[in-house]
N, C-alpha and C. Protein backbone atom coordinates (compact mmCIF):
# COMPACT_ATOMS: atom_id res chain seq x y z
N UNK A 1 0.82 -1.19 0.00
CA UNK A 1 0.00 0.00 0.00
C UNK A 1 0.86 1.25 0.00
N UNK A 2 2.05 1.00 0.50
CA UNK A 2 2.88 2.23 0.72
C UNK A 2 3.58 2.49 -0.56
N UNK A 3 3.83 1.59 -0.81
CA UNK A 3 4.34 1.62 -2.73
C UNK A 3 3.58 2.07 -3.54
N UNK A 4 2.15 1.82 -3.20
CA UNK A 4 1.46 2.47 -4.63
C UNK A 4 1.21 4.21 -3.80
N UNK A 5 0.97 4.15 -2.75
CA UNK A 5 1.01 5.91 -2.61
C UNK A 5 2.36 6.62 -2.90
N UNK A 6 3.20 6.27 -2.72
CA UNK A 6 4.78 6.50 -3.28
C UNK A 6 4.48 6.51 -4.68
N UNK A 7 3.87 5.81 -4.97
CA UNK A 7 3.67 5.72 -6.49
C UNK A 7 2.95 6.88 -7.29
N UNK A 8 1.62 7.14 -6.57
CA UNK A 8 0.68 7.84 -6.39
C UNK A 8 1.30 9.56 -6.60
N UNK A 9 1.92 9.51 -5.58
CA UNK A 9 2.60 10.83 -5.11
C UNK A 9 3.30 11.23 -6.35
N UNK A 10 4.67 10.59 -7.08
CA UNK A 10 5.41 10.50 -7.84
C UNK A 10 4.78 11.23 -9.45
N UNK A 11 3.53 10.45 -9.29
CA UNK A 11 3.17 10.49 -10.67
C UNK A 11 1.94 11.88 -10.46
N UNK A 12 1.72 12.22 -9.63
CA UNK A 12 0.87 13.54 -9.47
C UNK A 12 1.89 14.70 -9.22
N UNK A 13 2.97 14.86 -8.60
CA UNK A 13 4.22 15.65 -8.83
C UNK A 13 4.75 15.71 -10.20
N UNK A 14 4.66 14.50 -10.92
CA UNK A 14 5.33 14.64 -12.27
C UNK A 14 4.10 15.43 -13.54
N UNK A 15 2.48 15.11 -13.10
CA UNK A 15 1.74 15.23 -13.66
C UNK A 15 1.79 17.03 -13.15
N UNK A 16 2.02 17.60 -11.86
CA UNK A 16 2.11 18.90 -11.92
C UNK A 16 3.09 19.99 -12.49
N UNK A 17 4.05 19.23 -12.34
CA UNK A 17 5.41 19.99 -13.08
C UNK A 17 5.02 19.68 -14.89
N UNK A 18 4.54 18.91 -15.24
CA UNK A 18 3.90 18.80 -16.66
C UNK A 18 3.06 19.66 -16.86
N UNK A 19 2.30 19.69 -15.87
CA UNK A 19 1.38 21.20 -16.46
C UNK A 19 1.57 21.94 -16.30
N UNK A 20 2.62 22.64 -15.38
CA UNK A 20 3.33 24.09 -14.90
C UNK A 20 4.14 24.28 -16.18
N UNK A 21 5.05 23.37 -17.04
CA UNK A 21 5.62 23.92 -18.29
C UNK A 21 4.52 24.13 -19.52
N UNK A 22 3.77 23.09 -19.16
CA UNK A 22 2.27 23.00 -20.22
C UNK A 22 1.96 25.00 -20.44
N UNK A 23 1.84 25.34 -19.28
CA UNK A 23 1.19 26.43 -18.71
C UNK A 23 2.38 27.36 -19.46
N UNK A 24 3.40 27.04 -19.09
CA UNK A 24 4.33 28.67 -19.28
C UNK A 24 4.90 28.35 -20.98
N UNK A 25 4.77 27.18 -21.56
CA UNK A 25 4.76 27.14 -23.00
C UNK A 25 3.45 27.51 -23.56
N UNK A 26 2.06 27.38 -22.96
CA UNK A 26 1.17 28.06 -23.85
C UNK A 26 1.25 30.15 -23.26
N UNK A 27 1.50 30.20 -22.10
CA UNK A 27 1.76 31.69 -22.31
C UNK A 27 3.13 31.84 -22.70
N UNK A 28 3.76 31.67 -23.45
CA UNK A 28 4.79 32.06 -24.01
C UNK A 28 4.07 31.98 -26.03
N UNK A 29 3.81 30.80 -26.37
CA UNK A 29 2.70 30.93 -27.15
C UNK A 29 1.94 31.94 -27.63
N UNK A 30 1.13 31.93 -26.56
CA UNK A 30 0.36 33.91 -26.57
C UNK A 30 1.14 35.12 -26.79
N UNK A 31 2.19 35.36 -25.86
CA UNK A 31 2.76 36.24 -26.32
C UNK A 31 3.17 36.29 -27.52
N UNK A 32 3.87 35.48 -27.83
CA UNK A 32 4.51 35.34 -29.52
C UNK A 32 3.60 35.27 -30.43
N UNK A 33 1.95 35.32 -30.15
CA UNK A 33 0.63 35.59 -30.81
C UNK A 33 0.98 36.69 -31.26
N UNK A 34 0.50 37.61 -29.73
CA UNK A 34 0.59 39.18 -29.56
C UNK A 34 1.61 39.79 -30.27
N UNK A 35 2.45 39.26 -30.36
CA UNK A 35 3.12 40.12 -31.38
C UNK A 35 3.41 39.75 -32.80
N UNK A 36 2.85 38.76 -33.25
CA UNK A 36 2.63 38.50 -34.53
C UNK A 36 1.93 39.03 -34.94
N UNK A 37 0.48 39.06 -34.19
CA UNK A 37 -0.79 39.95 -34.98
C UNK A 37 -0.11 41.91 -34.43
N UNK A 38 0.64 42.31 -33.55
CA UNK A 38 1.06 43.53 -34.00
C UNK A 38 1.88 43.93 -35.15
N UNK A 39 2.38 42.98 -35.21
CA UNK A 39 3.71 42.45 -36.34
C UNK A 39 2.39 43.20 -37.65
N UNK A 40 1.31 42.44 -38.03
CA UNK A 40 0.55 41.99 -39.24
C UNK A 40 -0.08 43.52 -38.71
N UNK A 41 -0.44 44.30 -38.14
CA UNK A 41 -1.43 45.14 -38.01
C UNK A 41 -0.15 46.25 -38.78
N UNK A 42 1.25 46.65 -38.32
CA UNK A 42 2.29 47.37 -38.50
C UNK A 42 2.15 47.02 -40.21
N UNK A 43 2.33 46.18 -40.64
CA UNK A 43 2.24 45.74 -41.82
C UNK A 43 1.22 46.31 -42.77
N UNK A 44 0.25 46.00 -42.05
CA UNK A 44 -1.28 46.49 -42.96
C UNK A 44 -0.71 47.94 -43.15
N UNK A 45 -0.74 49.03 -41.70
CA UNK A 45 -0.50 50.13 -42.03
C UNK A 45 0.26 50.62 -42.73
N UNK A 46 1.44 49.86 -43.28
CA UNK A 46 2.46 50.74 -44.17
C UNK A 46 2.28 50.05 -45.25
N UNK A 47 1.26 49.15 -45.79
CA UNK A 47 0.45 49.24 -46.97
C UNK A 47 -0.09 50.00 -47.60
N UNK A 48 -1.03 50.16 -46.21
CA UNK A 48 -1.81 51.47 -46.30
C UNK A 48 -1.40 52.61 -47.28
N UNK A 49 -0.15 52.95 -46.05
CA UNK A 49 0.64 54.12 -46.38
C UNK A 49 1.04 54.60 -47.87
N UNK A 50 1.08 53.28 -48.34
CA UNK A 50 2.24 52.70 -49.61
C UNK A 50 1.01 53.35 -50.50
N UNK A 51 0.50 52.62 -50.20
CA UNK A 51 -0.74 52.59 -51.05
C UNK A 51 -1.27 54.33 -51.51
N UNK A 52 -1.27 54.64 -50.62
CA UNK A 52 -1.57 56.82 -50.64
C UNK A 52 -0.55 56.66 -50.95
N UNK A 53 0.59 57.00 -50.92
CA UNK A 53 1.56 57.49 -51.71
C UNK A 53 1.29 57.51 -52.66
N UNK A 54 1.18 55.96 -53.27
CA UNK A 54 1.33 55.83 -54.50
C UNK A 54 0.55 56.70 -55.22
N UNK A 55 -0.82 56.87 -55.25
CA UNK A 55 -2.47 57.13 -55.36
C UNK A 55 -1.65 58.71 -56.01
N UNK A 56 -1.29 59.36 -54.36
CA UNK A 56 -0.64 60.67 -54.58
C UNK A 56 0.39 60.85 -55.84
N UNK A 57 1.03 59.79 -55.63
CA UNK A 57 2.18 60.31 -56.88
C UNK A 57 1.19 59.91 -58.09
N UNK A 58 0.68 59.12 -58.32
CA UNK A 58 0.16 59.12 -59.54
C UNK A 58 -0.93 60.38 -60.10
N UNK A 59 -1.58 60.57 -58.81
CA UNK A 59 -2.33 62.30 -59.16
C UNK A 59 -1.15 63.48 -59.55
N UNK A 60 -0.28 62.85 -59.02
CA UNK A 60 0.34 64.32 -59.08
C UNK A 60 0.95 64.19 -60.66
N UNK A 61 1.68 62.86 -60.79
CA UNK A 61 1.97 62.88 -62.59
C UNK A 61 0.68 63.28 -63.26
N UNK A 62 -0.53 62.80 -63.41
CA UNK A 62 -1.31 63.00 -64.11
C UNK A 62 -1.55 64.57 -63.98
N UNK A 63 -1.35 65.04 -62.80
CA UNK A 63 -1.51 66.83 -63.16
C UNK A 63 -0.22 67.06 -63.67
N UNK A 64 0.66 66.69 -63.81
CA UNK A 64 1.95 66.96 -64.29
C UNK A 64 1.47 67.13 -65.97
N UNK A 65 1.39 65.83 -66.33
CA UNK A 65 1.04 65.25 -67.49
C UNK A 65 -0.09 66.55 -68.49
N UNK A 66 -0.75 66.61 -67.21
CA UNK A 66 -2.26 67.86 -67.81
C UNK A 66 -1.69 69.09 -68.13
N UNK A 67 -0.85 69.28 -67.46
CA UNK A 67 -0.09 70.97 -67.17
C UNK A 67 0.94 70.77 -68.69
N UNK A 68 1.68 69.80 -68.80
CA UNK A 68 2.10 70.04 -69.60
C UNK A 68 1.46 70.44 -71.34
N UNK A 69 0.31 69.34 -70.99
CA UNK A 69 -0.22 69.28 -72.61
C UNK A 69 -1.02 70.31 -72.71
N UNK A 70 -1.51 70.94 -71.37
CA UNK A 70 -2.52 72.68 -71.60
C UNK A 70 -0.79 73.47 -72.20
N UNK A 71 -0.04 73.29 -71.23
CA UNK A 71 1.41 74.44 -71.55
C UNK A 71 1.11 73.93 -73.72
N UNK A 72 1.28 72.85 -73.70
CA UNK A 72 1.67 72.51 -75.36
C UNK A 72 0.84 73.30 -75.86
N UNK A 73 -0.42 72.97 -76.07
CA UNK A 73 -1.42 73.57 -76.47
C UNK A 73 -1.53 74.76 -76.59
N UNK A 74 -1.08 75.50 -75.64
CA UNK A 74 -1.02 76.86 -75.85
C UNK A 74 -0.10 77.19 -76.74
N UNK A 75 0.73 77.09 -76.51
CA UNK A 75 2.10 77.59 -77.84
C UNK A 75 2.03 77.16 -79.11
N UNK A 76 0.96 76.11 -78.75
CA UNK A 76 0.53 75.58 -80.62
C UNK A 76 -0.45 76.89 -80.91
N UNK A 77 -1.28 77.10 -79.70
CA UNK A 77 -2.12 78.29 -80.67
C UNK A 77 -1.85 79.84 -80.57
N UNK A 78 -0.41 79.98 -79.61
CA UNK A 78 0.42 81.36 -80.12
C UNK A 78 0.85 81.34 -81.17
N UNK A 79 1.37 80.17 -81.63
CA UNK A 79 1.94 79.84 -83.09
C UNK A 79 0.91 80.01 -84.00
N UNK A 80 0.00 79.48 -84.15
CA UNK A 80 -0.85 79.64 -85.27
C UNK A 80 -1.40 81.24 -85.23
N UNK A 81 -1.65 81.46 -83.76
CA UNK A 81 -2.37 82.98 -84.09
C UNK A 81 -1.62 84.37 -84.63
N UNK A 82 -0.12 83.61 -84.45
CA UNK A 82 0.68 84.66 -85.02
C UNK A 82 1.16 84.39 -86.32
N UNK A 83 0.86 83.32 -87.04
CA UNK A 83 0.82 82.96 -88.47
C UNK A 83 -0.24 83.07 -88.74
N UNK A 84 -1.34 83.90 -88.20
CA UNK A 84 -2.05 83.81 -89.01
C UNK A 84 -2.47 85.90 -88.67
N UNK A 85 -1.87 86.01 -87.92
CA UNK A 85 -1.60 88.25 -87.62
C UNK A 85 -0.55 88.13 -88.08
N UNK A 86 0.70 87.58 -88.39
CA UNK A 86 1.87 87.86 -89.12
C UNK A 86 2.38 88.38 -88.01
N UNK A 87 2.50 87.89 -86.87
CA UNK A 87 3.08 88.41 -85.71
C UNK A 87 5.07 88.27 -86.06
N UNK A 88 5.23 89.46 -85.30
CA UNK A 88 7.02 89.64 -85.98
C UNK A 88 7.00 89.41 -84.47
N UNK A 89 8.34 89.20 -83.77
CA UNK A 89 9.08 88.69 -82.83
C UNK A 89 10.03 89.77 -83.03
N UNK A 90 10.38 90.49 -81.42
CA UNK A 90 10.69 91.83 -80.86
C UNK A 90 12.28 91.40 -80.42
């Protein structure tokens, strides 16, 4: 009888220290969650970010793009309007 409570004892000490690492490997687990999903949230945002930029630079070529071809346009029709007043150059 004394052997199997010896026994008893042994294997409920071993069964607690099993779950005390059980325990500090699943919160260690969690943490290394927690910062994976901050990890992925940091991420999203400088997608985000990426993403407006980009948006921005591409508005801004396309007004680039506009400015230039109004600028063209115009000097095509100083040109013609002065070929067609015989405009002399000063």
């Amino acid at each position: 009888m004394s052997t199997e409570l010896n026994d008893f004892r042994i294997t409920s000490a071993r069964f607690e220290t099993e779950s005390k690492d059980a325990s500090i490997t699943l919160d260690t687990y969690k943490e290394k969650v927690n910062e994976l999903q901050r990890d992925i949230e940091e991420q999203k945002e400088k997608i985000e970010n990426l993403k407006k930029t980009q948006s921005r630079e591409k508005e801004e070529e396309k007004e680039k793009r506009k400015q230039e071809m109004l600028s063209e346009m115009m000097s095509k029709i100083d040109l013609v309007s002065c070929n067609v007043f015989k405009c002399t150059e000063s």
